[in-house]
Protein backbone atom coordinates (compact mmCIF):
# COMPACT_ATOMS: atom_id res chain seq x y z
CA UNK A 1 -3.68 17.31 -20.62
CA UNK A 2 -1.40 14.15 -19.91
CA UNK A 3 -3.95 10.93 -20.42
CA UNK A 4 -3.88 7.18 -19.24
CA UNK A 5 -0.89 5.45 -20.62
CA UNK A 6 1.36 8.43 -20.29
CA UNK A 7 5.00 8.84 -19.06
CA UNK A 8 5.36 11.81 -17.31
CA UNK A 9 8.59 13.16 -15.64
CA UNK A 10 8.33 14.21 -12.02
CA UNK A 11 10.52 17.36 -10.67
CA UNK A 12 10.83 18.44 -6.76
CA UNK A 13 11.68 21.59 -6.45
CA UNK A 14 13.05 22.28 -10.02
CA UNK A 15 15.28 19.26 -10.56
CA UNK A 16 14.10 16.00 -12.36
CA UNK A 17 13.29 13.08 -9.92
CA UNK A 18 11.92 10.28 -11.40
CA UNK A 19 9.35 8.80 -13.92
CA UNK A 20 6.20 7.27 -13.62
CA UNK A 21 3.17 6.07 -16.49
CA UNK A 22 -0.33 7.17 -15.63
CA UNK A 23 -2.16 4.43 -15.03
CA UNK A 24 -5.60 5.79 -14.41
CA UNK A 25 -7.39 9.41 -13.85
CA UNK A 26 -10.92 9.95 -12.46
CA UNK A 27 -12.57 12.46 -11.47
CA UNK A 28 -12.79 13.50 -8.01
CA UNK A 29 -16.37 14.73 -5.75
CA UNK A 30 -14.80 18.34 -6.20
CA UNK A 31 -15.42 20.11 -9.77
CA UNK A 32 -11.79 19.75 -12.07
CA UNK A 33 -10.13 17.79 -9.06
CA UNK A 34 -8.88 14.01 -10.35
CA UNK A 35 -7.29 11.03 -8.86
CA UNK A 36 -4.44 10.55 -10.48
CA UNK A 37 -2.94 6.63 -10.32
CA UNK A 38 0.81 6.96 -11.24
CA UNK A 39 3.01 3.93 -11.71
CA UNK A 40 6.00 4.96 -10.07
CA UNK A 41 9.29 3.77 -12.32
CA UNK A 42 11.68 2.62 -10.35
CA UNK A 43 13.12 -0.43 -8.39
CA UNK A 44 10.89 -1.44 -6.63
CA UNK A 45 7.83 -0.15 -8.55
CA UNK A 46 5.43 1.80 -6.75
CA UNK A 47 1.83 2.57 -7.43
CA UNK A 48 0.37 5.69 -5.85
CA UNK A 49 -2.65 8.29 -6.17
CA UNK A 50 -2.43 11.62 -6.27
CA UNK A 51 -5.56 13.99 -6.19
CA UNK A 52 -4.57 16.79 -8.68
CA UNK A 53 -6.20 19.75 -10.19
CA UNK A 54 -6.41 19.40 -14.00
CA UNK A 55 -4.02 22.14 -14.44
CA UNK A 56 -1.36 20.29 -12.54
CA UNK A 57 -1.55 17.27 -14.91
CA UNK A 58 -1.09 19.95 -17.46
CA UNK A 59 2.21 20.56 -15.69
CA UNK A 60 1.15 23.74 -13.69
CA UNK A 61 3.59 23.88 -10.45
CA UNK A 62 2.01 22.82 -7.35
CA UNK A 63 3.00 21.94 -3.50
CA UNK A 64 3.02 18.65 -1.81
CA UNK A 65 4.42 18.40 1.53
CA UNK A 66 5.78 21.72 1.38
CA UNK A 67 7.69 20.93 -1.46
CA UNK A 68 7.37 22.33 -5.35
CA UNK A 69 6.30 19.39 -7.68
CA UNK A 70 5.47 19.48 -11.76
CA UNK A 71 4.62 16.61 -13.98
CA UNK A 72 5.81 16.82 -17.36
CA UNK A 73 4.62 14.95 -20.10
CA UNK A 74 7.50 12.89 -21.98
CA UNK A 75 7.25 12.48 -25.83
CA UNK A 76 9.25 9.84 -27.43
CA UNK A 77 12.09 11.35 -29.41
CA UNK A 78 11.83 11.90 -32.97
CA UNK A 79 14.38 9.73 -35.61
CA UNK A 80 16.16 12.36 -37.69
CA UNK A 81 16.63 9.82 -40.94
CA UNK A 82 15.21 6.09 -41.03
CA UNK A 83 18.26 3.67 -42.17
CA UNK A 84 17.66 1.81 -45.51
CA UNK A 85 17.09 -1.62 -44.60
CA UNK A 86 17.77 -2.73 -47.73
CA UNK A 87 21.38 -0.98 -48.29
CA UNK A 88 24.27 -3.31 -48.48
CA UNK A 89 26.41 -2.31 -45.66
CA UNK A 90 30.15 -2.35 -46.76
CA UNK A 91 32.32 -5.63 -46.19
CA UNK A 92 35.36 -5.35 -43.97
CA UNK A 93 38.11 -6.76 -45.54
CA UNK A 94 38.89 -8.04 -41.69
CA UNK A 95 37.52 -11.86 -40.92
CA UNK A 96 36.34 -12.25 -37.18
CA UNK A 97 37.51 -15.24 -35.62
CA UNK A 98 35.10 -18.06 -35.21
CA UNK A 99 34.73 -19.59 -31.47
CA UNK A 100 33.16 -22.99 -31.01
CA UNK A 101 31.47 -23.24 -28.00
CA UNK A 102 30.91 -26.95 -28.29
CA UNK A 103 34.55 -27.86 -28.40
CA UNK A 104 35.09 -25.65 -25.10
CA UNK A 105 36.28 -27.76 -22.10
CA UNK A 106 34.28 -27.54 -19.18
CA UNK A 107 36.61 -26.27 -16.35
């Protein structure tokens, strides 16, 4: 089950439409029903509760508003091969040129 601090992904009706971080789930009066506080992540942010089953935080398909909604958990990708820090990297044999920015004229 997704838990506080999560990203999940939000799809309506099949197709990806947005992100948002749980920010807070307790439970509701009915048996396995939860208040779900999502931070929604976009401009501007939005904060709003939803009162899911716990098999729709699991990312079971449910309706809202006659539409088809899932919330799937996001997992940071995986790094195939960590760079050794302490590798020389090769020298160009070009030379950048050097730009002063104190000796620029105000315009």
């Amino acid at each position: 089950m997704a838990t506080e601090k999560d990203i999940v992904l939000i799809y309506s009706e099949g197709a990806p439409l947005t992100f948002a971080r749980i920010e807070g789930i307790l439970p509701d009066i009915k048996q396995n029903w939860y208040h779900v506080k999502l931070l929604i992540l976009q401009i501007p942010l939005q904060s709003v509760t939803w009162i899911l089953k716990d098999s729709y935080i699991n990312g079971e398909e449910f309706t809202m508003d006659g539409r088809k909604v899932r919330l799937e958990p996001i997992e940071c990708p995986k790094i195939a091969e960590k760079p050794d820090l302490h590798e020389e990297k090769p020298k160009s044999s070009k030379k950048g040129k050097l730009i002063l920015l104190k000796n620029r004229k105000k315009e």
